[in-house]
Every structure is written in structure tokens, then in C-alpha cells.
Protein backbone atom coordinates (compact mmCIF):
# COMPACT_ATOMS: atom_id res chain seq x y z
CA UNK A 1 12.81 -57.73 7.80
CA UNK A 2 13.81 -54.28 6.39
CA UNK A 3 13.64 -52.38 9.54
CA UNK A 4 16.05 -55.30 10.96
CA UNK A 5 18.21 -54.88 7.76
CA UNK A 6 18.83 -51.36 8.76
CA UNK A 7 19.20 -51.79 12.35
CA UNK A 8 22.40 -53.99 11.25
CA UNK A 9 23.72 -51.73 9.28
CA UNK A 10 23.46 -49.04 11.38
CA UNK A 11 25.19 -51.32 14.01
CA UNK A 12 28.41 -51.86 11.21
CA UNK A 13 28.61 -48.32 10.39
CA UNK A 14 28.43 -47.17 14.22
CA UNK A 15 31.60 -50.50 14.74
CA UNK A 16 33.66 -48.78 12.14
CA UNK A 17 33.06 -45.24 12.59
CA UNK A 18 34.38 -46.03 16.68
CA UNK A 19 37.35 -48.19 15.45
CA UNK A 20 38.09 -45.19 12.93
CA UNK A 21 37.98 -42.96 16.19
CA UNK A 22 34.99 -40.97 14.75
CA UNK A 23 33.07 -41.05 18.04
CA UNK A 24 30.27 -38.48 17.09
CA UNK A 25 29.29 -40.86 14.24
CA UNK A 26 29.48 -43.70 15.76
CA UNK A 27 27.54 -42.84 18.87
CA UNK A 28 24.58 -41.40 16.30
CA UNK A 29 24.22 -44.81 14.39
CA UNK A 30 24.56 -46.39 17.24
CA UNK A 31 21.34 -44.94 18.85
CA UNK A 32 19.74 -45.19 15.57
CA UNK A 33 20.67 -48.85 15.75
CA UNK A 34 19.29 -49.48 19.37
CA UNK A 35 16.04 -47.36 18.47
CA UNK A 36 15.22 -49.61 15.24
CA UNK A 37 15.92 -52.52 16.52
CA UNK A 38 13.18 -52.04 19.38
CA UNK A 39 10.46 -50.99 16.79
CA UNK A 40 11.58 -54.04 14.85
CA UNK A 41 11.01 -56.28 18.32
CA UNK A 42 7.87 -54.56 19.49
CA UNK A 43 6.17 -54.81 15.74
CA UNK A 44 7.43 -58.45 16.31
CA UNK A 45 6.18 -59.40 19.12
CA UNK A 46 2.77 -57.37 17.58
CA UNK A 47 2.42 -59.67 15.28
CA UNK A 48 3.04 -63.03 17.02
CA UNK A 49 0.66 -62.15 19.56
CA UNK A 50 -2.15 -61.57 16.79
CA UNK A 51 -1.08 -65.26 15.29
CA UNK A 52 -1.08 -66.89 18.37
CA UNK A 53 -4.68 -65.11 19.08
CA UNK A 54 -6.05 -65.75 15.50
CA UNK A 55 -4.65 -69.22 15.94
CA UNK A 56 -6.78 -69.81 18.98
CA UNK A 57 -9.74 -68.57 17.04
CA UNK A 58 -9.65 -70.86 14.23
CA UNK A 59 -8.92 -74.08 16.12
């Protein structure tokens, strides 16, 4: 949940660096905030696939 912790607060930083007209900054965390919340959903998804499998397994 860290990794989604940061995406978010990359997303607030990159919402009040554009409203503050600081477009360089807010186009940076912005990107950061797209790229870490795709690692976030791809370790996700990881991970649920692995419980469903195990699931199968042990039933």
C-alpha cells in the first residue's frame, strides 16, 4: 500500500504545482504518479493471480 501512498501524493503535489502555474513540476510528479501507480497495479494483479492459483491448489 506504500507504493499506492506515493502514487497519491505524487498526484496532489503534481494538482497544486499546475494550479500554482509551475508546469515543469507538475508535469514531473505527474509522470512519477502515472509510472507508480502501474507498478502498484501490475504487482497487484501479481499477487491476486498467485491467490487465486494457490487457492485452486488447496481446494
Amino acid at each position: 500500500m506504500s507504493l499506492l501512498k506515493w502514487a497519491l501524493i505524487c498526484l496532489v503535489i503534481s494538482l497544486v504545482a499546475g494550479a500554482l502555474g509551475f508546469s515543469g513540476v507538475a508535469r514531473g510528479a505527474g509522470q512519477l504518479s502515472k509510472i507508480l501507480f502501474f507498478i502498484f497495479l501490475v504487482i497487484f494483479l501479481v499477487i491476486l493471480i498467485m491467490a487465486i492459483t494457490a487457492g485452486k491448489l488447496i481446494f
